[in-house]
C-alpha atoms as a PDB file:
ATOM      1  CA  UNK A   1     -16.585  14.058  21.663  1.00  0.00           C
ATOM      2  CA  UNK A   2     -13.882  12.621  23.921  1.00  0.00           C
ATOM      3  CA  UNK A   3     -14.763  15.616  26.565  1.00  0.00           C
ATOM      4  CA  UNK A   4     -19.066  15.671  25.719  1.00  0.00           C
ATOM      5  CA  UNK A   5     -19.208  11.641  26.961  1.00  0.00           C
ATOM      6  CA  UNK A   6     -16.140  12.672  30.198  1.00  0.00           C
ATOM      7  CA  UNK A   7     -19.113  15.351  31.254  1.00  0.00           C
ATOM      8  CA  UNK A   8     -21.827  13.387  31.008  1.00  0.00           C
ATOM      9  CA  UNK A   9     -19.940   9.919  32.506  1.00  0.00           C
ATOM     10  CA  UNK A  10     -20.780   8.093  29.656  1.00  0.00           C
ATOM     11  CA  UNK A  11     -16.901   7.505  29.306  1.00  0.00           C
ATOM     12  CA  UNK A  12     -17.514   4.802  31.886  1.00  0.00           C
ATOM     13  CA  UNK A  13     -17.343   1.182  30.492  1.00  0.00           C
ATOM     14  CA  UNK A  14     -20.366   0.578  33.143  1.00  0.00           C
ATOM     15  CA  UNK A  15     -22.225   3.417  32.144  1.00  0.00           C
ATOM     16  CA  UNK A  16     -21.388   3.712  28.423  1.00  0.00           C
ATOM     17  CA  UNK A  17     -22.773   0.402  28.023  1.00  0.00           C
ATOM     18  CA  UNK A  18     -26.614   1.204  29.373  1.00  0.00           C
ATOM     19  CA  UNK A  19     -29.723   1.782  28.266  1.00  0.00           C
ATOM     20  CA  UNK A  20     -29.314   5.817  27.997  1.00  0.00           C
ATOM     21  CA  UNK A  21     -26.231   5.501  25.815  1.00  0.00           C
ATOM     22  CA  UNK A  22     -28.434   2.643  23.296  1.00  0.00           C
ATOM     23  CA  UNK A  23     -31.002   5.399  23.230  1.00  0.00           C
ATOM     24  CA  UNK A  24     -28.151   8.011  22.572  1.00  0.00           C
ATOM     25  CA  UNK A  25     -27.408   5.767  19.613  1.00  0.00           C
ATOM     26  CA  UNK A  26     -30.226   5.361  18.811  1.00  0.00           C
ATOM     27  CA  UNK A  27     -31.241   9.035  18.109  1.00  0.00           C
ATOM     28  CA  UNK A  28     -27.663   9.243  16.884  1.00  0.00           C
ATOM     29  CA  UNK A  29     -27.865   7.465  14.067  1.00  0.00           C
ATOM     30  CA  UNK A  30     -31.287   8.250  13.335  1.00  0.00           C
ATOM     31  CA  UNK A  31     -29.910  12.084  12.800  1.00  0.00           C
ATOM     32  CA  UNK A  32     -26.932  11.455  11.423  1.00  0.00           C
ATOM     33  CA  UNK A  33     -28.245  11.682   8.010  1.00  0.00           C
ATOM     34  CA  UNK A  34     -29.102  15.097   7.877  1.00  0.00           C
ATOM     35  CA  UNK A  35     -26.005  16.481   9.383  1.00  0.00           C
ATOM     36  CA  UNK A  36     -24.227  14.497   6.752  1.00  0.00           C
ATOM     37  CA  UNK A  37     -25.893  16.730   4.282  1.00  0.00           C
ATOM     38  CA  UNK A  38     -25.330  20.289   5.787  1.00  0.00           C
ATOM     39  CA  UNK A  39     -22.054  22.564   6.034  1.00  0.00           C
ATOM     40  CA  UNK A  40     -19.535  21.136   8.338  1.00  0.00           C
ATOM     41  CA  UNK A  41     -20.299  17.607   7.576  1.00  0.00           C
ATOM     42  CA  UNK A  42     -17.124  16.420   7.890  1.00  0.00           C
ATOM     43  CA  UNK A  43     -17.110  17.633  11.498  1.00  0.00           C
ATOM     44  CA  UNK A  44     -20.064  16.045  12.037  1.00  0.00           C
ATOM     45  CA  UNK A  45     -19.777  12.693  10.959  1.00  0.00           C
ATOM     46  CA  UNK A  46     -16.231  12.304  12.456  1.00  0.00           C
ATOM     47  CA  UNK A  47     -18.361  13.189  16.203  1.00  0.00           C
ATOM     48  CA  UNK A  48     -20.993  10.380  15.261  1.00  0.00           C
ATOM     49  CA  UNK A  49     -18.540   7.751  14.269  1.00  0.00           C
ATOM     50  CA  UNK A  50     -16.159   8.501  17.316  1.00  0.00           C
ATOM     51  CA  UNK A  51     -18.979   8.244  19.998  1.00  0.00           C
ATOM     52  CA  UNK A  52     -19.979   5.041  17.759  1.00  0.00           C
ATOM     53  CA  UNK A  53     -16.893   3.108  18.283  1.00  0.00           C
ATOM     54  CA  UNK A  54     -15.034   2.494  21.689  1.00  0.00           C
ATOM     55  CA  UNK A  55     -11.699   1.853  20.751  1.00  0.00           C
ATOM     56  CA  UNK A  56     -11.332  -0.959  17.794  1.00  0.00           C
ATOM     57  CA  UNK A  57     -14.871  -1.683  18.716  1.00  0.00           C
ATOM     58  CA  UNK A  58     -18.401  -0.762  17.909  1.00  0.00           C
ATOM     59  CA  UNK A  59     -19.839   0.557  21.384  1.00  0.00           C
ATOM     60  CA  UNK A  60     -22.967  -1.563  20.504  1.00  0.00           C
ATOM     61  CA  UNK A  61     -22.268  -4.636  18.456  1.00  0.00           C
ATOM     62  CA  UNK A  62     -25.672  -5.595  18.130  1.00  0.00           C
ATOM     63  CA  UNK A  63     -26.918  -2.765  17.184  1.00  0.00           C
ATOM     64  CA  UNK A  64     -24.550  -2.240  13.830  1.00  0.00           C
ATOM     65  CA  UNK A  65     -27.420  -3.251  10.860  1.00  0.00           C
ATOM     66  CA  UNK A  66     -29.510  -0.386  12.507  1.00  0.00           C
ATOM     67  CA  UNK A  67     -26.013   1.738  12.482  1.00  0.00           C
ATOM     68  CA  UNK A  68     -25.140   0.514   8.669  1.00  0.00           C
ATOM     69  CA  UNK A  69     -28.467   1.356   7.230  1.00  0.00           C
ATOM     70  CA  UNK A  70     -28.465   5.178   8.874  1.00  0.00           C
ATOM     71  CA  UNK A  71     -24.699   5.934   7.864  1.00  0.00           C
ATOM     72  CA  UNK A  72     -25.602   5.138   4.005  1.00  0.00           C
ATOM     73  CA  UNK A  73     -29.125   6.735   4.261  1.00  0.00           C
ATOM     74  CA  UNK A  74     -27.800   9.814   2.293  1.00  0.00           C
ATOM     75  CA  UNK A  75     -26.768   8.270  -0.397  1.00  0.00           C
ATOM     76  CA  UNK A  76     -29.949   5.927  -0.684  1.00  0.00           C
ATOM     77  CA  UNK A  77     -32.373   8.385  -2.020  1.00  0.00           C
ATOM     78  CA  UNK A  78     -29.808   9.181  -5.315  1.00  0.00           C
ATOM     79  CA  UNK A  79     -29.702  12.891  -4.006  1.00  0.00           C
ATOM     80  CA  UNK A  80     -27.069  12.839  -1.407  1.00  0.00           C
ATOM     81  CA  UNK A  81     -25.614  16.484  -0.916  1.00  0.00           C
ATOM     82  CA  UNK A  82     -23.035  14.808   1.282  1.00  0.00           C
ATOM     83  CA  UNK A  83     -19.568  15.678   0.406  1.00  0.00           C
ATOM     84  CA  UNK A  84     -17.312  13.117  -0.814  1.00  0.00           C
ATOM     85  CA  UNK A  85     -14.555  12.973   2.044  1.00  0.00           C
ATOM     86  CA  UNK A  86     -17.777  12.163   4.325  1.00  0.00           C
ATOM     87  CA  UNK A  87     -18.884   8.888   1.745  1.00  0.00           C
ATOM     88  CA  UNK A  88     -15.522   8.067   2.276  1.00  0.00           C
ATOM     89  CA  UNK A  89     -15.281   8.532   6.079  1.00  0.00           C
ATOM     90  CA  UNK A  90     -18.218   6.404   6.104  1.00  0.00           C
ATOM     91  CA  UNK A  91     -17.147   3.377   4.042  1.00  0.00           C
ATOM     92  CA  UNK A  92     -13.790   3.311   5.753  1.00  0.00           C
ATOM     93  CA  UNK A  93     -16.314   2.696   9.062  1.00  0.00           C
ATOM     94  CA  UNK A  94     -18.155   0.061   7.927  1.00  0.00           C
ATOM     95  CA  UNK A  95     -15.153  -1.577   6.752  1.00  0.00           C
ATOM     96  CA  UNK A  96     -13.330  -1.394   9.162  1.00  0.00           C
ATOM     97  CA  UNK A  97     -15.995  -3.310  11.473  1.00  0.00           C
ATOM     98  CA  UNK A  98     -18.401  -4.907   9.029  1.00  0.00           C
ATOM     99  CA  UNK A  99     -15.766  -5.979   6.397  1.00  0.00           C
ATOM    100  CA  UNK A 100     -15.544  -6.678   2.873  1.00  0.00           C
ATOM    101  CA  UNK A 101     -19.611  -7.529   1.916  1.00  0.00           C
ATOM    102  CA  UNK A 102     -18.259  -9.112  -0.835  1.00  0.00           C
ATOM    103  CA  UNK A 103     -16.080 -11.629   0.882  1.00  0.00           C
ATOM    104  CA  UNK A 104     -17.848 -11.552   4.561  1.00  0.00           C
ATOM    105  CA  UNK A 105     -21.643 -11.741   3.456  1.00  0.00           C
ATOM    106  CA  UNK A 106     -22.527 -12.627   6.361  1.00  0.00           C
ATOM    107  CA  UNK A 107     -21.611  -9.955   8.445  1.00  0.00           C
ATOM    108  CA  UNK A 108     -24.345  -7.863   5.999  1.00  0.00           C
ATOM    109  CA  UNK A 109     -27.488  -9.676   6.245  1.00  0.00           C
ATOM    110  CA  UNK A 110     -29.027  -8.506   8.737  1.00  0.00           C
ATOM    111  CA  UNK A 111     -28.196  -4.437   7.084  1.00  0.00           C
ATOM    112  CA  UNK A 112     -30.398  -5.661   3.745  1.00  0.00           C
ATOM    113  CA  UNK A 113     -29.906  -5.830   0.281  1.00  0.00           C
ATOM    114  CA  UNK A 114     -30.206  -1.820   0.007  1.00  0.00           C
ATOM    115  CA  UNK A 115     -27.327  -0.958   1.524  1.00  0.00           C
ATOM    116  CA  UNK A 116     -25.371  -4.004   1.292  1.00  0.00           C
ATOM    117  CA  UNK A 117     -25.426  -2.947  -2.495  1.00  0.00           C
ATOM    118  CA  UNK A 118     -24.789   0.121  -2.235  1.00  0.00           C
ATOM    119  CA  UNK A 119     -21.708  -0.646  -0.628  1.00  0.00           C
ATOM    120  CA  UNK A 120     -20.825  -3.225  -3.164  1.00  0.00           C
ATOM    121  CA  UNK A 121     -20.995  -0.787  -5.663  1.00  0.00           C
ATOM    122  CA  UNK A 122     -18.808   1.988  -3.890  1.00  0.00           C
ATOM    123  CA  UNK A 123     -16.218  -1.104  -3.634  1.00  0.00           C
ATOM    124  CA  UNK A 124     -16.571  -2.097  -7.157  1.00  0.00           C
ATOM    125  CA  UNK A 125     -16.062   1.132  -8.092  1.00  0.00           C
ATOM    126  CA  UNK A 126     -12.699   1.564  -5.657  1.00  0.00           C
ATOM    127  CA  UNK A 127     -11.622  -1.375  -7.449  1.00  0.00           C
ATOM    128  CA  UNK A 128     -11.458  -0.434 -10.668  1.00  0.00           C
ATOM    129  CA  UNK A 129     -10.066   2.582  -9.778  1.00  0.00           C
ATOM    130  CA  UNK A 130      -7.529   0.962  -7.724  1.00  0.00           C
ATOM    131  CA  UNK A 131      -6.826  -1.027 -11.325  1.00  0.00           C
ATOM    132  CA  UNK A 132      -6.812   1.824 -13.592  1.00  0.00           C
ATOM    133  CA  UNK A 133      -4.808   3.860 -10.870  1.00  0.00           C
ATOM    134  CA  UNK A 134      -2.138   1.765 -10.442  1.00  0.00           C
ATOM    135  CA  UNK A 135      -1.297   0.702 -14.307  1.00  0.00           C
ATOM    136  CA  UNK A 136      -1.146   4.753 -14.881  1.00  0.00           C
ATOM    137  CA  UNK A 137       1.421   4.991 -12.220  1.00  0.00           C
ATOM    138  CA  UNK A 138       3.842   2.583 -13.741  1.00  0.00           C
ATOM    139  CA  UNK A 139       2.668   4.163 -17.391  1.00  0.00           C
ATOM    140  CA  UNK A 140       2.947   0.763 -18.544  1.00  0.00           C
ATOM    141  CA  UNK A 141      -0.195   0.216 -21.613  1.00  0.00           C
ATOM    142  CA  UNK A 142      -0.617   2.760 -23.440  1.00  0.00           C
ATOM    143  CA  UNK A 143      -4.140   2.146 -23.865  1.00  0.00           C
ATOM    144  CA  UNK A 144      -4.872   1.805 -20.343  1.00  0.00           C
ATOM    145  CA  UNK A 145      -7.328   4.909 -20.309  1.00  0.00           C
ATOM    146  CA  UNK A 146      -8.603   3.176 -23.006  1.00  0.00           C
ATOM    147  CA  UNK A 147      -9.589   0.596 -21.095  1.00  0.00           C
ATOM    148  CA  UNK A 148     -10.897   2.206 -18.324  1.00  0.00           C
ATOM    149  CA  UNK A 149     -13.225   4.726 -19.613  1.00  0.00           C
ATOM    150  CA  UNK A 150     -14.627   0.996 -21.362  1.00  0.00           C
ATOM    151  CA  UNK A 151     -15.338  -0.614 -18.252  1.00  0.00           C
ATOM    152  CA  UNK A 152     -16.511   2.358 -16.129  1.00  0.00           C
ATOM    153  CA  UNK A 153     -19.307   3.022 -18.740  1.00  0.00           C
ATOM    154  CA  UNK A 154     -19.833  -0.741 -18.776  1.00  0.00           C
ATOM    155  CA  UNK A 155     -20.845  -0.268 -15.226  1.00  0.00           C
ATOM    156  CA  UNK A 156     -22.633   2.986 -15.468  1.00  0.00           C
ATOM    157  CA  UNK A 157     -24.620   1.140 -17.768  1.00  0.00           C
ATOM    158  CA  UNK A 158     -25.419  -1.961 -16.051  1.00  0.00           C
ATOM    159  CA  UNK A 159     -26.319  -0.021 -12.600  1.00  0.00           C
ATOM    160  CA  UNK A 160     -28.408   1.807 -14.744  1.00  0.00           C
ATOM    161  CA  UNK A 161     -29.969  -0.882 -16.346  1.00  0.00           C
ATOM    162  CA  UNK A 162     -30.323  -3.233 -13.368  1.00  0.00           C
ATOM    163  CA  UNK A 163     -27.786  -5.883 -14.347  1.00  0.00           C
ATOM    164  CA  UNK A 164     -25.352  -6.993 -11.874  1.00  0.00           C
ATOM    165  CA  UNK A 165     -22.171  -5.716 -12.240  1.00  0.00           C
ATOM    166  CA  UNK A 166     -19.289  -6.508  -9.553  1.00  0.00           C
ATOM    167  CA  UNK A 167     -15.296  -6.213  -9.907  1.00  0.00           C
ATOM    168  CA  UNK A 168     -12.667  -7.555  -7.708  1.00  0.00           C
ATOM    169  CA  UNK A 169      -8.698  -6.740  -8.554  1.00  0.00           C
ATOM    170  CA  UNK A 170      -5.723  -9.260  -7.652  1.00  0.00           C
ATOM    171  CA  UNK A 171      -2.242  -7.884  -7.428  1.00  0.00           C
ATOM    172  CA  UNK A 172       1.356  -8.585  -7.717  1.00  0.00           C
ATOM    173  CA  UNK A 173       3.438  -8.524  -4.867  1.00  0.00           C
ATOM    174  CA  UNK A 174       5.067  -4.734  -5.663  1.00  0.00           C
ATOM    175  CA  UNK A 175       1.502  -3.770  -6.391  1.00  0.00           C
ATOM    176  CA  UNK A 176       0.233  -5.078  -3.016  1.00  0.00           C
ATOM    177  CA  UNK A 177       2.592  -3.027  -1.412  1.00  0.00           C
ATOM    178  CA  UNK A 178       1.947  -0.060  -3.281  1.00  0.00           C
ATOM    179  CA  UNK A 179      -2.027  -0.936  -2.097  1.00  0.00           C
ATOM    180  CA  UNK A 180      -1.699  -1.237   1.741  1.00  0.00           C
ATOM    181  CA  UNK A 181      -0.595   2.517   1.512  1.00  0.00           C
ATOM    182  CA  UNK A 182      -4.347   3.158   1.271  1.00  0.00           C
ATOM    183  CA  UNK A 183      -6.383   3.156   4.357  1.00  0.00           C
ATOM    184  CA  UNK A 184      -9.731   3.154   2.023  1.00  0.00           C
ATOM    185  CA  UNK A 185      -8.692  -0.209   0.575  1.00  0.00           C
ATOM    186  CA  UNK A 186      -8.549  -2.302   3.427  1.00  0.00           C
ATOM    187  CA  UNK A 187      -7.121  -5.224   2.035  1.00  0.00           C
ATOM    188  CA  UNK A 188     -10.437  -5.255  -0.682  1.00  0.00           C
ATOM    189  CA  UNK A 189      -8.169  -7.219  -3.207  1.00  0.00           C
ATOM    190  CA  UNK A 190      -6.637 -10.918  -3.255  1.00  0.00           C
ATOM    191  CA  UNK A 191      -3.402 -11.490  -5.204  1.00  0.00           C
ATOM    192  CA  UNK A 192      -1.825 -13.213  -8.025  1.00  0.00           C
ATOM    193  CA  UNK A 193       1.139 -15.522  -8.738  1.00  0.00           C
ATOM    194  CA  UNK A 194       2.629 -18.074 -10.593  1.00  0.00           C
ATOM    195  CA  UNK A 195       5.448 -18.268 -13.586  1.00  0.00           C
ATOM    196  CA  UNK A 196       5.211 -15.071 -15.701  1.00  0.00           C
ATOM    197  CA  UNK A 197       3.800 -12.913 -13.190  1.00  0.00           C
ATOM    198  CA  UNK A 198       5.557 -10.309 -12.260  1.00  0.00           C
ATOM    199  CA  UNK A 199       5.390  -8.379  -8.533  1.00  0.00           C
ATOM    200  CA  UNK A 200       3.794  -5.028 -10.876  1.00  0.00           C
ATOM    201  CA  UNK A 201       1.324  -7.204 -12.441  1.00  0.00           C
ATOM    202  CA  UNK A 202      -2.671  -6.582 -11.987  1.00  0.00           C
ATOM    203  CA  UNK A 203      -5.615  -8.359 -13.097  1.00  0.00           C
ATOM    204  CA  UNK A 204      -9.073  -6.833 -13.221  1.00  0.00           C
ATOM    205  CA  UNK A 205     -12.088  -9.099 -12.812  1.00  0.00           C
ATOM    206  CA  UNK A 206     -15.396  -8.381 -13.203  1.00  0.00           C
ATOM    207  CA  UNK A 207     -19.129 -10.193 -13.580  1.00  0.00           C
ATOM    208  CA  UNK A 208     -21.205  -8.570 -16.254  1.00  0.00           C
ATOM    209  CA  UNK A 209     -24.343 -10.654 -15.524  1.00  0.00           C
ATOM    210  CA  UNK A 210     -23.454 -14.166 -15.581  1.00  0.00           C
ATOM    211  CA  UNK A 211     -20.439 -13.537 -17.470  1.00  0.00           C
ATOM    212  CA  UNK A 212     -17.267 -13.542 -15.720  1.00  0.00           C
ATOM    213  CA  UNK A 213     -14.162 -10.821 -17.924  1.00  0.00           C
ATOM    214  CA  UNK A 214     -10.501 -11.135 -17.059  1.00  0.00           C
ATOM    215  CA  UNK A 215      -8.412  -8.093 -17.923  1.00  0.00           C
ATOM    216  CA  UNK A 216      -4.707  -8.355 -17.055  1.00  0.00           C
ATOM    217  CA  UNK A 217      -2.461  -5.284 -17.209  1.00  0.00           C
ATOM    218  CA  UNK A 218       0.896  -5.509 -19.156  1.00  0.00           C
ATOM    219  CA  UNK A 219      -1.000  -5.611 -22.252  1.00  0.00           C
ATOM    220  CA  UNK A 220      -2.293  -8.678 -21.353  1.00  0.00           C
ATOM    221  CA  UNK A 221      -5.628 -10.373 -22.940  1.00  0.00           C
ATOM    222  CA  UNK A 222      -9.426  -9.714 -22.285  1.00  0.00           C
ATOM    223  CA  UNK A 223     -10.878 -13.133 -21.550  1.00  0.00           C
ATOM    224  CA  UNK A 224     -14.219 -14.146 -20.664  1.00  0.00           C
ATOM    225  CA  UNK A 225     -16.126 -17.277 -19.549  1.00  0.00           C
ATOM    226  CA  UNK A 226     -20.054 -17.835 -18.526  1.00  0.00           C
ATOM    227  CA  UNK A 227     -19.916 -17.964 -14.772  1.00  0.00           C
ATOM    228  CA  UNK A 228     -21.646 -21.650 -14.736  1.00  0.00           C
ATOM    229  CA  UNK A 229     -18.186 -22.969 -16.707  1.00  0.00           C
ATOM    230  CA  UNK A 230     -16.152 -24.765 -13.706  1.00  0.00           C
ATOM    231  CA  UNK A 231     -13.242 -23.108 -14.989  1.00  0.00           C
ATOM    232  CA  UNK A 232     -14.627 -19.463 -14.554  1.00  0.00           C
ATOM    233  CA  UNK A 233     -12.317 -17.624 -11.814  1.00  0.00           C
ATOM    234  CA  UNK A 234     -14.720 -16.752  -9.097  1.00  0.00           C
ATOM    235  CA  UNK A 235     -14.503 -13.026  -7.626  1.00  0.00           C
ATOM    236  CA  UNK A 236     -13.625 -12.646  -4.399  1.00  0.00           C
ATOM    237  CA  UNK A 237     -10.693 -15.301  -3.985  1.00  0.00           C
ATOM    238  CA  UNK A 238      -7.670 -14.258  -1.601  1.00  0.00           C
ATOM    239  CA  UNK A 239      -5.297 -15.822  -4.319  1.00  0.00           C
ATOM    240  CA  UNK A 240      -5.246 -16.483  -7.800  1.00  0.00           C
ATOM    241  CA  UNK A 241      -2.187 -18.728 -10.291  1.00  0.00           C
ATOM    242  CA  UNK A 242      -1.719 -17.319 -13.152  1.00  0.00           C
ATOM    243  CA  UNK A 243      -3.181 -20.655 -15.156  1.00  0.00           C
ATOM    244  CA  UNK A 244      -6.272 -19.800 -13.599  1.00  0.00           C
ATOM    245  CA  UNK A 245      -6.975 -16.831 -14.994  1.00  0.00           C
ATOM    246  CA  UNK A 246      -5.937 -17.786 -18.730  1.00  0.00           C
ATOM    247  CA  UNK A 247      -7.600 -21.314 -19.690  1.00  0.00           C
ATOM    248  CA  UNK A 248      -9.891 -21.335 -22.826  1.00  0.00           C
ATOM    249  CA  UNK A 249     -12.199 -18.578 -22.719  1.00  0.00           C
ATOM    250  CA  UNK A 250     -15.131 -17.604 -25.011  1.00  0.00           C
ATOM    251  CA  UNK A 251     -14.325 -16.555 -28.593  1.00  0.00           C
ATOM    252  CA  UNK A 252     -14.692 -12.547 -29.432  1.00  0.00           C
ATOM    253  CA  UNK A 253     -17.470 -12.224 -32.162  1.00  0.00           C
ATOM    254  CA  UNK A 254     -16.450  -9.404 -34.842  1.00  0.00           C
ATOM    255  CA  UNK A 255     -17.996  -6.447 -35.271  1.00  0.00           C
ATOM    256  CA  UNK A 256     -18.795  -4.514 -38.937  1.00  0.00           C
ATOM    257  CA  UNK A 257     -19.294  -1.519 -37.491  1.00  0.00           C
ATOM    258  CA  UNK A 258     -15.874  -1.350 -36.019  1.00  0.00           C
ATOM    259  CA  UNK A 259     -14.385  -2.907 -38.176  1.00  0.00           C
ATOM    260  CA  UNK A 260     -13.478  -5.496 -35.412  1.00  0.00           C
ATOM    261  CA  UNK A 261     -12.105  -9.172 -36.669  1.00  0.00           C
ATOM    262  CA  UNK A 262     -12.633 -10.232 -33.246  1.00  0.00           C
ATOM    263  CA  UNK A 263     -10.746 -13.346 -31.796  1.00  0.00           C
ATOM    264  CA  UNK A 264     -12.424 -17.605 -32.314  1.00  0.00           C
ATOM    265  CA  UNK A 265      -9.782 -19.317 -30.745  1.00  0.00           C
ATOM    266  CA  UNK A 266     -10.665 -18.869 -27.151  1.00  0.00           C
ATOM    267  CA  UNK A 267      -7.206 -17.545 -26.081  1.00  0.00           C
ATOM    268  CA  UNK A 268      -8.474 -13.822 -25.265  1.00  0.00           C
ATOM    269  CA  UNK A 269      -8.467 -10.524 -27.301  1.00  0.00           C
ATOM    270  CA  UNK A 270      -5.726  -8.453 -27.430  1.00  0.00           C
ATOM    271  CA  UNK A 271      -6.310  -4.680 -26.727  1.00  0.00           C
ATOM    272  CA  UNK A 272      -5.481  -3.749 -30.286  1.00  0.00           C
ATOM    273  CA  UNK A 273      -5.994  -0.170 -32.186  1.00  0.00           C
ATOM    274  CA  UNK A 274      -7.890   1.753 -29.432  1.00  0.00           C
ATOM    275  CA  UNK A 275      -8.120   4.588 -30.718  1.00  0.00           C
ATOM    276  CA  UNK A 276     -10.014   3.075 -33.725  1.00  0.00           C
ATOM    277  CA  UNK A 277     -12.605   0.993 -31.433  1.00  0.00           C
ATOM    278  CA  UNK A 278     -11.351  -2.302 -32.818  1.00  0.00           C
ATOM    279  CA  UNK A 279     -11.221  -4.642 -29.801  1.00  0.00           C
ATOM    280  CA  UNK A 280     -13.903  -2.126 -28.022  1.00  0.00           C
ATOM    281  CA  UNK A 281     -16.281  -3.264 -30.670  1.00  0.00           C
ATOM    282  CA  UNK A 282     -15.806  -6.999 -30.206  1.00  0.00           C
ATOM    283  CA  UNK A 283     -15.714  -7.066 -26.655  1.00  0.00           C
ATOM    284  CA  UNK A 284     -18.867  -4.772 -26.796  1.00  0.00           C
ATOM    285  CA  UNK A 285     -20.326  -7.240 -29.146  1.00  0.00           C
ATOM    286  CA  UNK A 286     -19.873  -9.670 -26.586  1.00  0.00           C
ATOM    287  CA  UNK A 287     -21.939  -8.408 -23.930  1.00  0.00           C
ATOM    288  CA  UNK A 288     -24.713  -7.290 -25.695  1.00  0.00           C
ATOM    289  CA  UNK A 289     -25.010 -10.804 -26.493  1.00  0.00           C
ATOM    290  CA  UNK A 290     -24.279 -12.361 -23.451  1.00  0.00           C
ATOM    291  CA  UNK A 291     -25.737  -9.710 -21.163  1.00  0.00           C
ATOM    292  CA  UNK A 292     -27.674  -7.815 -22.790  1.00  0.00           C
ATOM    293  CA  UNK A 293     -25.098  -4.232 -22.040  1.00  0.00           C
ATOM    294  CA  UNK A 294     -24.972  -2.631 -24.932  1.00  0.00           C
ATOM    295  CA  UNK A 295     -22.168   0.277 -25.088  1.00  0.00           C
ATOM    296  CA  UNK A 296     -21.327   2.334 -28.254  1.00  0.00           C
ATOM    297  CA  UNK A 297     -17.976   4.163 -28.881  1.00  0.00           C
ATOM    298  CA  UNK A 298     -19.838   7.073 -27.789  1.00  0.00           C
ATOM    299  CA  UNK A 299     -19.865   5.452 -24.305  1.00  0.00           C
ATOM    300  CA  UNK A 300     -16.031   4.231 -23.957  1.00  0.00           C
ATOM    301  CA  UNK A 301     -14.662   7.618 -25.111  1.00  0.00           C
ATOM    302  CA  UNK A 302     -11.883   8.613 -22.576  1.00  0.00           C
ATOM    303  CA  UNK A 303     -13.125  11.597 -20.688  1.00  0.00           C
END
């Protein structure tokens, strides 16, 4: 790309920046979507996004909702043959120079709700993989799979089903560090502190809804709290304390069909007897009647 725009003297600051090259980008971007879906798409896309960025900077600024909307068009229309190393090429972009929608909104609304979501939901998913991925590496909870086959079909669900779902993960210091190692993360994750947190701690949050679900690693307790209760944690934060993210929560209903006792006091359910759906079934209980999810142990089998 670096020789195409030397040849044609777009490489010029004076140039580069004129009407041609806007109609360039233009047409650009309104193609880009179908060479995302053909062989040698990962050539391809890595051509668009260099001519579309000029150094740490998008060439045209002003022009980046337009640019947003026709980098996620493949994966808009639910039938995206794009591979995955070009999704993730693509979110690293509009990262990189859009940021976090979740925590810079405002950088988003001109794009539109369509693919400001769809975004939201490719970091939602990072997130809890990010979660998941980093309790396996320390092998620490022994039900950890456990827990994330639950919440990915608690998602899969709810984007099926049209209720909001969003995650956001906050870290101990040894688990930040282990995080900035990931270029696709870009800092999408706050972090936690306080007495008896630990630097290869986690905590997994996550609106179902308008219910708000704390999940701590280190066998820690599932809490929840309606998200109009003041002392709901709020996704998104850059830091959380540790008293924060345990005050009185809502009590876990049983559940017969589990077998589940549940847990009234408000202090969080423990992850007990996985393998026999017991807290599953309460916490499952739980959102179908707070949100209206309804999962069965069919759904949270580990894959």
């Amino acid at each position: 790309m670096a020789q195409v725009l030397a040849a044609t003297g777009l490489d010029d600051p004076v140039r580069g920046g004129g009407g041609y090259t806007r109609a360039v980008h233009t047409q650009l971007v309104a193609s880009v979507d179908a060479a995302m879906r053909r062989p040698g798409a990962e050539g391809a896309i890595a051509r668009a996004l260099s001519f579309l960025e000029v150094g740490q900077q998008l060439r045209f600024n002003d022009m980046r909702a337009d640019m947003a909307r026709g980098l996620a068009r493949p994966w808009l229309d639910h039938s995206s043959t794009a591979p995955e190393s070009v999704r993730v090429a693509v979110c690293d972009f509009l990262l990189r120079h859009l940021k976090d929608p979740r925590t810079n909104p405002g950088n988003w609304q001109a794009v539109g709700e369509e693919t400001t979501s769809l975004v939201r939901r490719w970091l939602v998913r990072l997130s809890l993989d990010m979660f998941f991925g980093l309790i396996a590496q320390f092998a620490l909870d022994e039900h950890w799979h456990w827990r994330a086959a639950f919440w990915k079909a608690c998602m899969e669900r709810c984007n099926s089903v049209g209720v909001p779902f969003d995650a956001w993960v906050a870290l101990g210091s040894r688990m930040r560090d282990m995080a900035r190692g990931s270029r696709e993360l870009r800092g999408t994750y706050g972090r936690v502190s306080g007495a008896g947190v630990q630097g290869n701690h986690a905590v997994l949050l996550m609106r179902v809804g308008q219910v708000i679900f704390c999940d701590w690693s280190h066998n820690g307790s599932l809490r929840a709290w309606p998200s109009n209760w003041p002392s709901a944690p709020r996704l998104g934060e850059p830091a959380y304390e540790r008293p924060e993210l345990t005050v009185q929560c809502l009590p876990f209903p049983p559940c017969q069909i589990y077998g589940s006792r549940g847990e009234a006091t408000g202090k969080g359910l423990a992850h007990f007897s996985s393998d026999r759906n017991y807290w599953q079934g309460s916490a499952a209980t739980l959102l179908a009647l707070r949100t209206g999810v309804r999962l069965t142990a069919r759904d949270w089998q580990p894959r």
